[in-house]
C-alpha atoms as a PDB file:
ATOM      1  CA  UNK A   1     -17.404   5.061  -9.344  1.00  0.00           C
ATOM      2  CA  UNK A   2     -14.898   3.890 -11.709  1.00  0.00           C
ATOM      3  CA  UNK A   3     -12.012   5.506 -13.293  1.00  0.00           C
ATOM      4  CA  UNK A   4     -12.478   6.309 -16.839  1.00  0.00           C
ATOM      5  CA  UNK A   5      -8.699   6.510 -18.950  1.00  0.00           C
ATOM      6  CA  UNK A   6     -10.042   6.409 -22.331  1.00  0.00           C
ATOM      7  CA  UNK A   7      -8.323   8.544 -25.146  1.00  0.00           C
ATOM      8  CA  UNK A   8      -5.088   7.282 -23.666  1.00  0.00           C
ATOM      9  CA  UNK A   9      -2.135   5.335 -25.597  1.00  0.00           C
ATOM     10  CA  UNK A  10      -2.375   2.738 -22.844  1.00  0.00           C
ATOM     11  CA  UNK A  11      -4.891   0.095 -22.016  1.00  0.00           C
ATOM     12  CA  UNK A  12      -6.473   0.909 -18.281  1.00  0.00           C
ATOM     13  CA  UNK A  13      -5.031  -1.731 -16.659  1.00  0.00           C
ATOM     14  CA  UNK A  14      -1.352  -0.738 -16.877  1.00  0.00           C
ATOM     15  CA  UNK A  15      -1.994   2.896 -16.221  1.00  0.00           C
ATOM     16  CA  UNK A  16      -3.365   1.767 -12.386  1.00  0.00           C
ATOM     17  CA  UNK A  17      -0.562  -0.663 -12.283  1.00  0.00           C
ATOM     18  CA  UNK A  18       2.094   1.944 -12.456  1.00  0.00           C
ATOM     19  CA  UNK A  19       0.122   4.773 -10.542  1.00  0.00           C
ATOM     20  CA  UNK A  20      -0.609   1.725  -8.020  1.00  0.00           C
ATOM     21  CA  UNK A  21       3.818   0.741  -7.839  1.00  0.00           C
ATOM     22  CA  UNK A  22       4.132   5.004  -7.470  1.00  0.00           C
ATOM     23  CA  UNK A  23       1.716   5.728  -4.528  1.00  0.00           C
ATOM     24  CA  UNK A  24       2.183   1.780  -3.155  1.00  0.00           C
ATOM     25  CA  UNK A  25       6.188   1.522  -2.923  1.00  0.00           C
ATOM     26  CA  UNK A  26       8.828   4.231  -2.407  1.00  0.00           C
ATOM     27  CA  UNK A  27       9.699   3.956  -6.710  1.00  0.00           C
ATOM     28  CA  UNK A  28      10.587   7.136  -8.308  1.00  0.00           C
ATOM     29  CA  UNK A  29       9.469   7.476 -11.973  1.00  0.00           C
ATOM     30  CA  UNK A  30      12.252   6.263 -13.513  1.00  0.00           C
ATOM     31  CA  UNK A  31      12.537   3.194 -11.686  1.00  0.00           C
ATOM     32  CA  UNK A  32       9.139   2.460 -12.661  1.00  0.00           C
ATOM     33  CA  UNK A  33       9.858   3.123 -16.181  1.00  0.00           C
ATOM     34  CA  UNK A  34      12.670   0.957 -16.240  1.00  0.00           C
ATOM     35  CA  UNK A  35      10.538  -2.075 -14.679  1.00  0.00           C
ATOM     36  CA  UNK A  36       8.088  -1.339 -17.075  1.00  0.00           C
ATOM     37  CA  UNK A  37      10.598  -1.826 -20.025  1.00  0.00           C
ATOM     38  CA  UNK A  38      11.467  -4.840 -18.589  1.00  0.00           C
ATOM     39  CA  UNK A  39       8.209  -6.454 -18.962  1.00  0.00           C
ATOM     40  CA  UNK A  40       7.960  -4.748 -22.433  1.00  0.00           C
ATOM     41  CA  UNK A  41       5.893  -1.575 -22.129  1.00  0.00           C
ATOM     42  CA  UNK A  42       8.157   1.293 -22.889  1.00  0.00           C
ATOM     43  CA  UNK A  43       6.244   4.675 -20.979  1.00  0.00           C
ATOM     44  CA  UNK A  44       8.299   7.779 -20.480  1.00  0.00           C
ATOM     45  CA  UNK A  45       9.023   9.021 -16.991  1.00  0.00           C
ATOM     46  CA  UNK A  46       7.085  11.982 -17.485  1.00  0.00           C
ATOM     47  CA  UNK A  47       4.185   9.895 -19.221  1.00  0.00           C
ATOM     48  CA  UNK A  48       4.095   8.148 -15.281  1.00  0.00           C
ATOM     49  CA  UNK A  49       4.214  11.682 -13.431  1.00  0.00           C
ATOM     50  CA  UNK A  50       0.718  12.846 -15.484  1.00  0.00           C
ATOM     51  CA  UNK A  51      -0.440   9.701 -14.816  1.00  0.00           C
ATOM     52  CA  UNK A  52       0.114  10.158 -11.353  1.00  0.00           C
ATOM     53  CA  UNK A  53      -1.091  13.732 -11.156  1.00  0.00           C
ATOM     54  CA  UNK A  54      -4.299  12.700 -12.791  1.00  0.00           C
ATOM     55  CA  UNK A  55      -5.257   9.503 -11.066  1.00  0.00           C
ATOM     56  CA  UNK A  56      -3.792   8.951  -7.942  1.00  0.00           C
ATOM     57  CA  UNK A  57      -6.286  11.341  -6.480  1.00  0.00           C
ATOM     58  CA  UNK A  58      -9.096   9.207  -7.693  1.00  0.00           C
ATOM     59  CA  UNK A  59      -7.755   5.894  -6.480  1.00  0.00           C
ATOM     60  CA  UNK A  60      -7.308   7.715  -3.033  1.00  0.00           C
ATOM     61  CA  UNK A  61     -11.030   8.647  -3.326  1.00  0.00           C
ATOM     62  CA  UNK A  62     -12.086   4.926  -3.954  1.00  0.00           C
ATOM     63  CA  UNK A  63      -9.608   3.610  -1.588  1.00  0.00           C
ATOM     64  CA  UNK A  64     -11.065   6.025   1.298  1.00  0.00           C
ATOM     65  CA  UNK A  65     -15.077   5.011   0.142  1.00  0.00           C
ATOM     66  CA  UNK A  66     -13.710   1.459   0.960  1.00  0.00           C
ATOM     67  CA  UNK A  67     -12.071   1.747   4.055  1.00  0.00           C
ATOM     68  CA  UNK A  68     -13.765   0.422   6.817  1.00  0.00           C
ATOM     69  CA  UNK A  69     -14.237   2.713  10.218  1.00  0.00           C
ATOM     70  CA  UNK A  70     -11.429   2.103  12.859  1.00  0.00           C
ATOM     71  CA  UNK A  71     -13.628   2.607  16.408  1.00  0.00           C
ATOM     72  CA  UNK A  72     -12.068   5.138  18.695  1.00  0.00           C
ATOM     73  CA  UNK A  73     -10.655   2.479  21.376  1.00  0.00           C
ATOM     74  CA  UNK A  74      -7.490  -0.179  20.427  1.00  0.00           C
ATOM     75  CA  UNK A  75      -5.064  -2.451  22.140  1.00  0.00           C
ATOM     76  CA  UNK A  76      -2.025  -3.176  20.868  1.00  0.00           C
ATOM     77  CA  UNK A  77      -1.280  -7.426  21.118  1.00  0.00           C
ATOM     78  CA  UNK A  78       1.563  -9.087  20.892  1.00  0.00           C
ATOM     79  CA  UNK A  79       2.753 -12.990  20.108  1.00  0.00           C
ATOM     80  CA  UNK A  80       5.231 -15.148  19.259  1.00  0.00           C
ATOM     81  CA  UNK A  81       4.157 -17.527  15.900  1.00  0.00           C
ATOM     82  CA  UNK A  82       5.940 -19.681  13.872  1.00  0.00           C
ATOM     83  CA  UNK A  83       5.739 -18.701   9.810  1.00  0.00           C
ATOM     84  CA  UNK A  84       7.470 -21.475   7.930  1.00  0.00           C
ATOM     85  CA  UNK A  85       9.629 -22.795  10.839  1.00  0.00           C
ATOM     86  CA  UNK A  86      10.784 -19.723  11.999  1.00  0.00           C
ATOM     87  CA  UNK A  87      10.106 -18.155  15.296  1.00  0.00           C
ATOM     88  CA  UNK A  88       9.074 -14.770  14.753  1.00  0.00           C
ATOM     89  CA  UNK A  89       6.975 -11.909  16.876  1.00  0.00           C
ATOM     90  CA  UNK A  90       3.152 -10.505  15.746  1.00  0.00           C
ATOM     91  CA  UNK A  91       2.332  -7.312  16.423  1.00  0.00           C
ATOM     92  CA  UNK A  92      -1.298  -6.556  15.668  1.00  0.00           C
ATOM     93  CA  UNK A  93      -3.402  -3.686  16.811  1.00  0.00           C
ATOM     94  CA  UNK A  94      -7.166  -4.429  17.308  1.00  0.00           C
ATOM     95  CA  UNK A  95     -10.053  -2.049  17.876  1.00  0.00           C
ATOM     96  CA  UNK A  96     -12.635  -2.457  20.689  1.00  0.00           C
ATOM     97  CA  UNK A  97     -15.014  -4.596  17.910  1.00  0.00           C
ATOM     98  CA  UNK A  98     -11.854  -7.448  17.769  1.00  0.00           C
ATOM     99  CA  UNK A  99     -11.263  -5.786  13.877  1.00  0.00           C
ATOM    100  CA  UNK A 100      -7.210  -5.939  12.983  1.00  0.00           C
ATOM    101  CA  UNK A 101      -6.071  -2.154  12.342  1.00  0.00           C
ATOM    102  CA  UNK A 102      -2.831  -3.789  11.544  1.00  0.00           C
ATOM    103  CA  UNK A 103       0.150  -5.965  11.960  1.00  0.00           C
ATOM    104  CA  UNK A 104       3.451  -6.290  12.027  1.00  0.00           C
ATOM    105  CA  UNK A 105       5.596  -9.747  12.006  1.00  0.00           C
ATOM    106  CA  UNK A 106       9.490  -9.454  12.767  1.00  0.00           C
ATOM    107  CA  UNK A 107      12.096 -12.097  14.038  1.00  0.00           C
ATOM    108  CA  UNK A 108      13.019 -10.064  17.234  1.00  0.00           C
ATOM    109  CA  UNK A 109      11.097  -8.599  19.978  1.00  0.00           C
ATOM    110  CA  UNK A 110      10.783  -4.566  19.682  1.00  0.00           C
ATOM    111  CA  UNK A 111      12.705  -2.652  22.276  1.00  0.00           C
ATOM    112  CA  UNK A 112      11.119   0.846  21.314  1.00  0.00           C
ATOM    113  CA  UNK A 113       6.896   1.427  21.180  1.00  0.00           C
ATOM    114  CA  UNK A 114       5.558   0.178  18.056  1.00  0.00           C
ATOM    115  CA  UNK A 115       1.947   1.929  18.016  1.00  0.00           C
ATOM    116  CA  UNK A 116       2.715   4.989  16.589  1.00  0.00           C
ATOM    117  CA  UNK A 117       4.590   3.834  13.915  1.00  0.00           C
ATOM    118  CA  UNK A 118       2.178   1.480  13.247  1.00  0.00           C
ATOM    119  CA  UNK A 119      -0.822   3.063  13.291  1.00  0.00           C
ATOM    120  CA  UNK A 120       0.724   6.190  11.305  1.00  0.00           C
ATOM    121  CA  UNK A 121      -0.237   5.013   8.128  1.00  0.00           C
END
């Protein structure tokens, strides 16, 4: 399936990269317009929100056919690493196949649970 954005002002690939910034990072529409400008592209604020409206949906839609299955077991691991010679904890939850859910790298150790707010997203 691919995402057709013809009869628009805008070449294809900068239409995904701003609805991409909006769904990806917590950017309101004006921010995005404003980083926009910066690298040259001048697109209203409400020019993003249709964008949005229109084809978030359908990169939700391809993002979901991609997705692999998570099985219905995990463990949640935990290491200490060193990234760039700095000490630094791994979290990373695993299913029961050994496939990473997800991760989570920090310089302390966690005092609190970290599974639910890592597998939450």
């Amino acid at each position: 399936m691919t995402i057709n954005v013809s009869c628009r002002h805008f070449p294809s690939d900068i239409i995904l990269q701003v609805v991409r910034y909006y769904v990806s990072y917590k950017l309101s529409y004006r921010e995005i317009e404003e980083m926009m400008a910066e690298r040259g592209i001048h697109v209203d604020h409400s020019t993003i929100n249709r964008w949005v409206i229109k084809y978030a949906p359908l990169l939700e839609h391809r993002a979901r056919v991609r997705k692999k299955p998570v099985a219905s077991s995990w463990r949640m691991d935990e290491t200490y690493i060193n990234v760039k010679g700095l000490w630094k904890y791994y979290y990373r939850a695993v299913d029961k196949y050994g496939n990473v859910i997800d991760f989570y790298c920090v310089k302390t150790v966690m005092r609190k649970p970290l599974a639910p707010s890592l597998l939450r997203q």
